[in-house]
C-alpha atoms as a PDB file:
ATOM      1  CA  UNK A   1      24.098 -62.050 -30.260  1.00  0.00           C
ATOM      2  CA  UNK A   2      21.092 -60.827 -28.858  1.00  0.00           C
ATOM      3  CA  UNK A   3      19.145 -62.889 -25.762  1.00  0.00           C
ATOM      4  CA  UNK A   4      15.594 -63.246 -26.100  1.00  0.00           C
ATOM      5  CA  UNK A   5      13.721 -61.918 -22.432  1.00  0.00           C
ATOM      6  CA  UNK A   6      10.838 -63.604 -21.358  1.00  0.00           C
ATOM      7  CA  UNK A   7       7.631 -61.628 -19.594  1.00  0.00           C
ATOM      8  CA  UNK A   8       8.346 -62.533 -16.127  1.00  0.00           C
ATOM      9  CA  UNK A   9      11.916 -60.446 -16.597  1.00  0.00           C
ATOM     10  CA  UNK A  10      10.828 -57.665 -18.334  1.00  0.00           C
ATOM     11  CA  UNK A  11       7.502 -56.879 -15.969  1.00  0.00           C
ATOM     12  CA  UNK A  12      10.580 -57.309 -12.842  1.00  0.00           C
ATOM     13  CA  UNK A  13      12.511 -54.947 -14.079  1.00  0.00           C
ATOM     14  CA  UNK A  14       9.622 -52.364 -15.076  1.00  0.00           C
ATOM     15  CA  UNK A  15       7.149 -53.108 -13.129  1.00  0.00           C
ATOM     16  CA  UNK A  16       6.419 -52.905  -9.340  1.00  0.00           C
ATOM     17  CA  UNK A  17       3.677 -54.136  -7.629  1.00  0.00           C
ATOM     18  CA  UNK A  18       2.925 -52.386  -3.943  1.00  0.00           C
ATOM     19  CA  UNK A  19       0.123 -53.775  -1.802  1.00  0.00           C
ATOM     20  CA  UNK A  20      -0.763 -51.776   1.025  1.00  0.00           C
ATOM     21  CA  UNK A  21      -3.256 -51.863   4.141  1.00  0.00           C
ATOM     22  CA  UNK A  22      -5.441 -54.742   3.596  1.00  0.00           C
ATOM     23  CA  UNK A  23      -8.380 -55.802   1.478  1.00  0.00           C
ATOM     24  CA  UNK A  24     -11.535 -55.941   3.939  1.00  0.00           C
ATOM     25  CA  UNK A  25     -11.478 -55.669   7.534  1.00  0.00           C
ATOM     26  CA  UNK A  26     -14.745 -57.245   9.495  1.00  0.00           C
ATOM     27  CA  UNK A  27     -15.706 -55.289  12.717  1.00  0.00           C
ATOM     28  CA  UNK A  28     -18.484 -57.464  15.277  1.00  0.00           C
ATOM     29  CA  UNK A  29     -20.022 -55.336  17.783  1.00  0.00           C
ATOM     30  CA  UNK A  30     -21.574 -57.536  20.440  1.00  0.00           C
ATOM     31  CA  UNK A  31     -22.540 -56.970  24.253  1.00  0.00           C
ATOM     32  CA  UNK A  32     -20.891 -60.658  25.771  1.00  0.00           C
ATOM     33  CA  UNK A  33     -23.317 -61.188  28.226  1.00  0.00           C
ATOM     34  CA  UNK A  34     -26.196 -61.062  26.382  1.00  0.00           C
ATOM     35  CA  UNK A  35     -24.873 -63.737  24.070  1.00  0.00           C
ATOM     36  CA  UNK A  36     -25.565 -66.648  26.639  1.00  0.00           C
ATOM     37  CA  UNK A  37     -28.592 -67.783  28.192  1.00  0.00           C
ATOM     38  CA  UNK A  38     -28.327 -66.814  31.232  1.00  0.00           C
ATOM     39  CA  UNK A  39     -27.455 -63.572  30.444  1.00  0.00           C
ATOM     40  CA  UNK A  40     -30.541 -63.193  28.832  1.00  0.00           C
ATOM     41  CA  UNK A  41     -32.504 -64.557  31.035  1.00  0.00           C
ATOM     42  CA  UNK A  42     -30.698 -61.584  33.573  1.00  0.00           C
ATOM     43  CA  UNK A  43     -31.725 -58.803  31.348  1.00  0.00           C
ATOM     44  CA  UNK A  44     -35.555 -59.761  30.959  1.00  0.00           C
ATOM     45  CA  UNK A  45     -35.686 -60.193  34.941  1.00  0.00           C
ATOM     46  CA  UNK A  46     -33.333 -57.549  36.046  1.00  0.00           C
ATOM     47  CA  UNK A  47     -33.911 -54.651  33.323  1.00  0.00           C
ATOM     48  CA  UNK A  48     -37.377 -55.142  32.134  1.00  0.00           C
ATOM     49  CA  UNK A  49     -38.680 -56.656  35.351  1.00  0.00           C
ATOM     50  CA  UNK A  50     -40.376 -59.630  33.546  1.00  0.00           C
ATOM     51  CA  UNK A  51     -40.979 -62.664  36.662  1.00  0.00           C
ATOM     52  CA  UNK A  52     -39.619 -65.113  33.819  1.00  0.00           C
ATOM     53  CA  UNK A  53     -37.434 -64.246  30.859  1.00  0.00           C
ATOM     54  CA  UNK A  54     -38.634 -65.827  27.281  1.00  0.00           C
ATOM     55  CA  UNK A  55     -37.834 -65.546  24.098  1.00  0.00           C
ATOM     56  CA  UNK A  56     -41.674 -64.530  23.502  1.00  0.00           C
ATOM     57  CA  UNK A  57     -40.483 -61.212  24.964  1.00  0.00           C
ATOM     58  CA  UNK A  58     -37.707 -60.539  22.141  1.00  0.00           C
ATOM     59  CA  UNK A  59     -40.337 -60.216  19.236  1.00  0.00           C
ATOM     60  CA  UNK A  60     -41.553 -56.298  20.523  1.00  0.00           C
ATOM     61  CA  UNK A  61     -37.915 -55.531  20.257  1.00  0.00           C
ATOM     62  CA  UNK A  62     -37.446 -57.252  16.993  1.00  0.00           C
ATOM     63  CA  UNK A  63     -40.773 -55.640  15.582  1.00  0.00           C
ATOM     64  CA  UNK A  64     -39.359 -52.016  16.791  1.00  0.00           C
ATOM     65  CA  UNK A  65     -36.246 -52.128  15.382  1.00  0.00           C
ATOM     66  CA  UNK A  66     -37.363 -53.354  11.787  1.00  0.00           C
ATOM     67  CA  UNK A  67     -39.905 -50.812  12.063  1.00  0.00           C
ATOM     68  CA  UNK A  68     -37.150 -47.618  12.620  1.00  0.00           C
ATOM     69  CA  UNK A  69     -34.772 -49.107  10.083  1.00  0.00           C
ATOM     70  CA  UNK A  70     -37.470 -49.094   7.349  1.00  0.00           C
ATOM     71  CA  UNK A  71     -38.652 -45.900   8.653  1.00  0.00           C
ATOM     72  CA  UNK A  72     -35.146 -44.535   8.419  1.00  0.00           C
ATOM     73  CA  UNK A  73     -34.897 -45.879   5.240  1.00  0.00           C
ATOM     74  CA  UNK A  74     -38.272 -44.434   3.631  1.00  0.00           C
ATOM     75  CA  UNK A  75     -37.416 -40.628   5.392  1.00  0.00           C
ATOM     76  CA  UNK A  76     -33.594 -40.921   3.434  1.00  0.00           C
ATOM     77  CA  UNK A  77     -35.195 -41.812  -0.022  1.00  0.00           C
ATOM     78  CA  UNK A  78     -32.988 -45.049   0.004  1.00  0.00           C
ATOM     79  CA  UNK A  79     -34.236 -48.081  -1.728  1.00  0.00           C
ATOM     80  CA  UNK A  80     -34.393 -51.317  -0.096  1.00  0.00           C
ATOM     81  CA  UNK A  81     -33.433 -53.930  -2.081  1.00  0.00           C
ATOM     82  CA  UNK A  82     -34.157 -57.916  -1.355  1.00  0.00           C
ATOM     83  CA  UNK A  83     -31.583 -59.801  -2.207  1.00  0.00           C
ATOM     84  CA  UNK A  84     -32.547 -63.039  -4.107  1.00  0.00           C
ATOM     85  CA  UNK A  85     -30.852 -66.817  -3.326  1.00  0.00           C
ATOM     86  CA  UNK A  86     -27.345 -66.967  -4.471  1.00  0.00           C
ATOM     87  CA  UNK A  87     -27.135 -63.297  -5.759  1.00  0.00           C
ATOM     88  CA  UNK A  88     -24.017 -61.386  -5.393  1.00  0.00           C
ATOM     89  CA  UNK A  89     -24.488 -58.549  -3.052  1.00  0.00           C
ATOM     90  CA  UNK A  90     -20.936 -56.748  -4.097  1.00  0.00           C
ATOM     91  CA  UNK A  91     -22.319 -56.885  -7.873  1.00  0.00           C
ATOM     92  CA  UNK A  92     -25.386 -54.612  -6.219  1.00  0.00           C
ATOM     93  CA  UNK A  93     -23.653 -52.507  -4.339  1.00  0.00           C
ATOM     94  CA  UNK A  94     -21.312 -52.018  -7.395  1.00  0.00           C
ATOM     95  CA  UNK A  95     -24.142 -50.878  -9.296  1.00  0.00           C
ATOM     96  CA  UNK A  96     -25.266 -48.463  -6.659  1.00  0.00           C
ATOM     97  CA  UNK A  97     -21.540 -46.972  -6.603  1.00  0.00           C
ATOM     98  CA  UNK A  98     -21.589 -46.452 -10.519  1.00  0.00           C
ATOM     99  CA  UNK A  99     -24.754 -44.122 -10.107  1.00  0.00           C
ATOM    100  CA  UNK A 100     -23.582 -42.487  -6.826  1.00  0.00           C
ATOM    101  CA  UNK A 101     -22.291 -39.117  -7.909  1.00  0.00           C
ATOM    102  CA  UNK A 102     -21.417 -37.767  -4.503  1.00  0.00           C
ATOM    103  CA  UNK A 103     -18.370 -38.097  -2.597  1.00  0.00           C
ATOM    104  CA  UNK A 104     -19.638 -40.149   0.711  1.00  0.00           C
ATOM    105  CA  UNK A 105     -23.345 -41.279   2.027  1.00  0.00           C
ATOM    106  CA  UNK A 106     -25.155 -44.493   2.105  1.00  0.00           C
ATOM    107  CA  UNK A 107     -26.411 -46.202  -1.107  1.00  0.00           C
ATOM    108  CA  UNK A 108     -29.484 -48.642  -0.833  1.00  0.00           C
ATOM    109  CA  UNK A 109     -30.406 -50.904   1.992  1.00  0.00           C
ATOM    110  CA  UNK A 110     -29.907 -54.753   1.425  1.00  0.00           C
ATOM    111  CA  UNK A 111     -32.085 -57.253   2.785  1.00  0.00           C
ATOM    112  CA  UNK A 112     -31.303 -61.121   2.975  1.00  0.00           C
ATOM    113  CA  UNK A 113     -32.537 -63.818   4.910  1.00  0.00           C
ATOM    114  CA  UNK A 114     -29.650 -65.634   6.405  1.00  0.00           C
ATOM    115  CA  UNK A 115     -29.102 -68.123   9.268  1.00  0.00           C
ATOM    116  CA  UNK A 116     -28.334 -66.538  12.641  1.00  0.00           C
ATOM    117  CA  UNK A 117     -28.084 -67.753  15.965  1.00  0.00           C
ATOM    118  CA  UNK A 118     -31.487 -67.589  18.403  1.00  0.00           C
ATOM    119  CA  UNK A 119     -32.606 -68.511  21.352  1.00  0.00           C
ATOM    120  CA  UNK A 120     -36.144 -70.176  21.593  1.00  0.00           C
ATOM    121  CA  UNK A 121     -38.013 -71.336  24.941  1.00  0.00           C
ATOM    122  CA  UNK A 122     -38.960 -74.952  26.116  1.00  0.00           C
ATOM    123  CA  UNK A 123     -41.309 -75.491  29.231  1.00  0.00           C
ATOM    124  CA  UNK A 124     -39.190 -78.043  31.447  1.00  0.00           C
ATOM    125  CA  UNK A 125     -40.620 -79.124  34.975  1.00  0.00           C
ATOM    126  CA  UNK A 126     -39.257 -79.148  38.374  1.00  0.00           C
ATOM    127  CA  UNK A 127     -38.241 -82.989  39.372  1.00  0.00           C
ATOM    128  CA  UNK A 128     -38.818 -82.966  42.608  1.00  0.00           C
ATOM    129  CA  UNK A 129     -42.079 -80.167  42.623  1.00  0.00           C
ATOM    130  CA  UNK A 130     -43.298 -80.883  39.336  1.00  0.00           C
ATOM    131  CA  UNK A 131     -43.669 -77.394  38.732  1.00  0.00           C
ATOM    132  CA  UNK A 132     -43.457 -75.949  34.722  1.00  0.00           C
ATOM    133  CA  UNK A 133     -41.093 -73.198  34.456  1.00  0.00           C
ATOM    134  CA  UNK A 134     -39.983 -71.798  30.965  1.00  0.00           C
ATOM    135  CA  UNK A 135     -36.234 -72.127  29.693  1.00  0.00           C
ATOM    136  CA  UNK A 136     -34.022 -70.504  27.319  1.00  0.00           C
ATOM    137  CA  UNK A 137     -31.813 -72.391  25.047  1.00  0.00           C
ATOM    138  CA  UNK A 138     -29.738 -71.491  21.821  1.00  0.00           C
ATOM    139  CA  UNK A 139     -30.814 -72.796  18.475  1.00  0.00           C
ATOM    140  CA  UNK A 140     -30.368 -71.383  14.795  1.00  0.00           C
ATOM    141  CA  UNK A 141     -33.205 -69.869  12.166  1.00  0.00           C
ATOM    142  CA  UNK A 142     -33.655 -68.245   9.106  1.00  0.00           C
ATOM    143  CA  UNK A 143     -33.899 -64.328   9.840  1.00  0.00           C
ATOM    144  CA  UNK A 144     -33.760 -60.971   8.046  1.00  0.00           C
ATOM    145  CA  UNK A 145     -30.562 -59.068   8.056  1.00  0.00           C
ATOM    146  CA  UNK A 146     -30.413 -55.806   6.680  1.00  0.00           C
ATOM    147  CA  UNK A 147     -27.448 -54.228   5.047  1.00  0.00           C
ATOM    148  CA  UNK A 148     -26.504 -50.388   4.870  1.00  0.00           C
ATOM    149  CA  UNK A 149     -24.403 -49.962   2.115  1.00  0.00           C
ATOM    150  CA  UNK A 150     -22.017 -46.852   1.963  1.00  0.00           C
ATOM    151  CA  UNK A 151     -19.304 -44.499   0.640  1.00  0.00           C
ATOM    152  CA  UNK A 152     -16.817 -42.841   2.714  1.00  0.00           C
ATOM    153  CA  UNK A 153     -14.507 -40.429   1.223  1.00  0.00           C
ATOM    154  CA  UNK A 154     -11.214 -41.675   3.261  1.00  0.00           C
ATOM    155  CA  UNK A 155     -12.529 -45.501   3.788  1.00  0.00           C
ATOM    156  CA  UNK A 156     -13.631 -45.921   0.793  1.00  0.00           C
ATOM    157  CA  UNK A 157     -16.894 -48.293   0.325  1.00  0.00           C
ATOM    158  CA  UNK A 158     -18.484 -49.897   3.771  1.00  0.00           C
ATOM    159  CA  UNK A 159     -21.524 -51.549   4.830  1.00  0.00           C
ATOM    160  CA  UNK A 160     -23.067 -51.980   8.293  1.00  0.00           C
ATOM    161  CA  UNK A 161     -25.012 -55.534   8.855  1.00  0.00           C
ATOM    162  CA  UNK A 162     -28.097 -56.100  11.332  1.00  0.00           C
ATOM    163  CA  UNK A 163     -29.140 -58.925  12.687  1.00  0.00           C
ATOM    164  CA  UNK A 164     -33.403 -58.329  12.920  1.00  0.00           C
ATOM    165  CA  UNK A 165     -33.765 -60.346  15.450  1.00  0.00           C
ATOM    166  CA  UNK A 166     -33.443 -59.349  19.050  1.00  0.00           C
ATOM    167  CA  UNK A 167     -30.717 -56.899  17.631  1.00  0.00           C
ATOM    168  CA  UNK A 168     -28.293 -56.882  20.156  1.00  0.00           C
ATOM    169  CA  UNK A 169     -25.210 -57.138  18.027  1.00  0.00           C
ATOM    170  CA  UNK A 170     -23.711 -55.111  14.316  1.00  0.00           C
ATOM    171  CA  UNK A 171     -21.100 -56.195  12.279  1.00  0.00           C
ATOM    172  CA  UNK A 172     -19.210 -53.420   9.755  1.00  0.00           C
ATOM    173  CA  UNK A 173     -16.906 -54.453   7.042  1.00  0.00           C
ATOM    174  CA  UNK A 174     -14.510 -51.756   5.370  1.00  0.00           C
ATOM    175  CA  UNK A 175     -13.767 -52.867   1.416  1.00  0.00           C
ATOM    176  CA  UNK A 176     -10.710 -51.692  -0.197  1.00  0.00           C
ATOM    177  CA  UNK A 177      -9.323 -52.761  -3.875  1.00  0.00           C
ATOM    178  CA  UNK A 178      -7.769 -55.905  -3.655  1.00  0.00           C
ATOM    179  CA  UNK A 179      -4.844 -55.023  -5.834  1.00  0.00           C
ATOM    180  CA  UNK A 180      -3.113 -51.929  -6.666  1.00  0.00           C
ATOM    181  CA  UNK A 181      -0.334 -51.315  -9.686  1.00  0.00           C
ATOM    182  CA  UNK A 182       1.852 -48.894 -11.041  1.00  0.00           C
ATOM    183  CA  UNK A 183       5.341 -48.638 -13.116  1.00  0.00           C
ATOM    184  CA  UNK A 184       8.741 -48.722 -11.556  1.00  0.00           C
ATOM    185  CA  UNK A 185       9.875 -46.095  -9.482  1.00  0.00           C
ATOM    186  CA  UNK A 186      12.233 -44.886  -6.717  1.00  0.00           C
ATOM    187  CA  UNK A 187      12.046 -46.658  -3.809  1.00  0.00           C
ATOM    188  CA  UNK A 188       9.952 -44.580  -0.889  1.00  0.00           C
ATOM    189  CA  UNK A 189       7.439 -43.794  -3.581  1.00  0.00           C
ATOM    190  CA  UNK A 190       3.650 -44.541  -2.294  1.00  0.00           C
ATOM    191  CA  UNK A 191       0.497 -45.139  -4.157  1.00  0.00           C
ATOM    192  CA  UNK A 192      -1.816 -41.939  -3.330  1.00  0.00           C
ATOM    193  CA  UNK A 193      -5.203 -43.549  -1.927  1.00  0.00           C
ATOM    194  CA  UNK A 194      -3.484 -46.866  -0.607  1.00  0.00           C
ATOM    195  CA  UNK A 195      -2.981 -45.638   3.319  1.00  0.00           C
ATOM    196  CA  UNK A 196      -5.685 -46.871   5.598  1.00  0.00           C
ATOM    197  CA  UNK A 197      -6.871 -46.628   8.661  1.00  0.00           C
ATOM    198  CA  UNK A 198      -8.559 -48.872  10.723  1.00  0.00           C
ATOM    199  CA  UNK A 199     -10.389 -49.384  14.409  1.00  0.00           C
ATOM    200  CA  UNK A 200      -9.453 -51.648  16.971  1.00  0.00           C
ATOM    201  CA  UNK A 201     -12.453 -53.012  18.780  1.00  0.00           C
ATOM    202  CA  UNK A 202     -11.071 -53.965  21.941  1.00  0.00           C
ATOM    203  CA  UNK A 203     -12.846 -56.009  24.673  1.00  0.00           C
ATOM    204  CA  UNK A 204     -15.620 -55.242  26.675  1.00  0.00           C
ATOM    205  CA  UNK A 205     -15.051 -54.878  30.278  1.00  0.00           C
ATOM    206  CA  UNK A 206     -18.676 -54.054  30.656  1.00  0.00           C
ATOM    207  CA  UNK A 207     -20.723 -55.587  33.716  1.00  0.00           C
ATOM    208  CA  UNK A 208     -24.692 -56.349  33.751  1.00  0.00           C
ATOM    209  CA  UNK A 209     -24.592 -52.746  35.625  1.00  0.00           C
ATOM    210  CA  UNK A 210     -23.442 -50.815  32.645  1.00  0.00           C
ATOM    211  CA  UNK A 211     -26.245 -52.263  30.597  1.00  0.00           C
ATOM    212  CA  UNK A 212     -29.545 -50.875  32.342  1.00  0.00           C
ATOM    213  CA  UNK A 213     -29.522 -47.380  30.991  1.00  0.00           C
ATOM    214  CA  UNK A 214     -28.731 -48.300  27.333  1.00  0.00           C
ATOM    215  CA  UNK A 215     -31.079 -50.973  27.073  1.00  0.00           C
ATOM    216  CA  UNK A 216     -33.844 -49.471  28.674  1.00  0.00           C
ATOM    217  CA  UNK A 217     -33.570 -50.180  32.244  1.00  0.00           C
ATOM    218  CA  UNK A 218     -33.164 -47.671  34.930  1.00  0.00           C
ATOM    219  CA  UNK A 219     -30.168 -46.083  36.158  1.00  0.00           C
END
């Protein structure tokens, strides 16, 4: 008498599944004191030697840094591509990876607008002087963010995200298959192309004195 064998024991006997590493890993790169108002408020007086910090004084920053990446962009030949309400950005960058016959470089620039924490300015006075003096406070808007979509030949497919305005702050994701298969076999075995490796962003220990050189101020 023969037992009929349903799918679920056949595919456990012949089939092994391995996952290994992860699927997509997000990376922030932020400087901490610059993410609060009084931080900022620090950098404009201390570094740029402004008498009052505003967020008036973010927009040449904002201006020069859209300006390089689309420089950057035009001087690579890469296209830059507006991404349209509810549009899949992996289905783009998918396309761009079909076409890409070399091993590793960037693809095509993405550009979105997406919410993103600000900080605007509101003229408060002095209770007891009556005197106007400007202050900083956070608040959210609609901004551009740009995304450089890559190829690496040992990560695989990346993409590094900036935040237009006053772009203090990156964020990198690293994209790996979600799921990879193959028939039985001895135990030990690996999957070629499933190892990863990854970063650890650790802390910042940084203090306002480590920020005056990078961001323009003087040593």
């Amino acid at each position: 008498m023969t037992l009929s064998r349903s799918v679920a024991e056949i595919l456990r006997d012949h089939v092994t599944l391995e996952v290994e590493g992860i699927d997509r890993m997000y990376l922030n790169a932020v400087i901490p004191i610059l993410q609060t108002e009084g931080g900022i408020a620090w950098f404009f007086r201390e570094c740029r030697g402004h008498a009052f910090a505003s967020s008036a004084l973010m927009a040449p920053i904002t201006r020069a840094f859209v300006e390089a990446l689309e420089h950057f962009a035009r001087s690579e030949s890469l296209d830059v591509v507006a991404f349209e309400k509810k549009q899949r950005k992996d289905d783009v960058a998918a396309e761009y990876r079909a076409r890409f016959r070399g091993e590793e470089g960037l693809l095509f620039v993405g550009k979105a607008q997406e919410k993103a924490s600000v900080f605007r300015t509101q003229r408060r006075r002095n209770p007891n002087t009556g005197a106007s003096y400007a202050w900083l406070y956070r608040s959210t808007a609609m901004v551009n963010q740009y995304y450089f979509y890559a190829l690496d030949r040992d990560f695989g497919p990346f993409f590094l995200k900036f935040c237009s305005y006053f772009p203090l702050q990156r964020e990198a994701l690293h994209q790996r298959p979600r799921v990879r298969q193959a028939s039985a076999r001895t135990p030990g075995d690996t999957l070629p192309g499933t190892r990863q490796r990854g970063f650890v962003l650790r802390g910042s220990s940084y203090t306002p004195e480590h920020l005056r050189l990078p961001l323009g101020g003087e040593d």
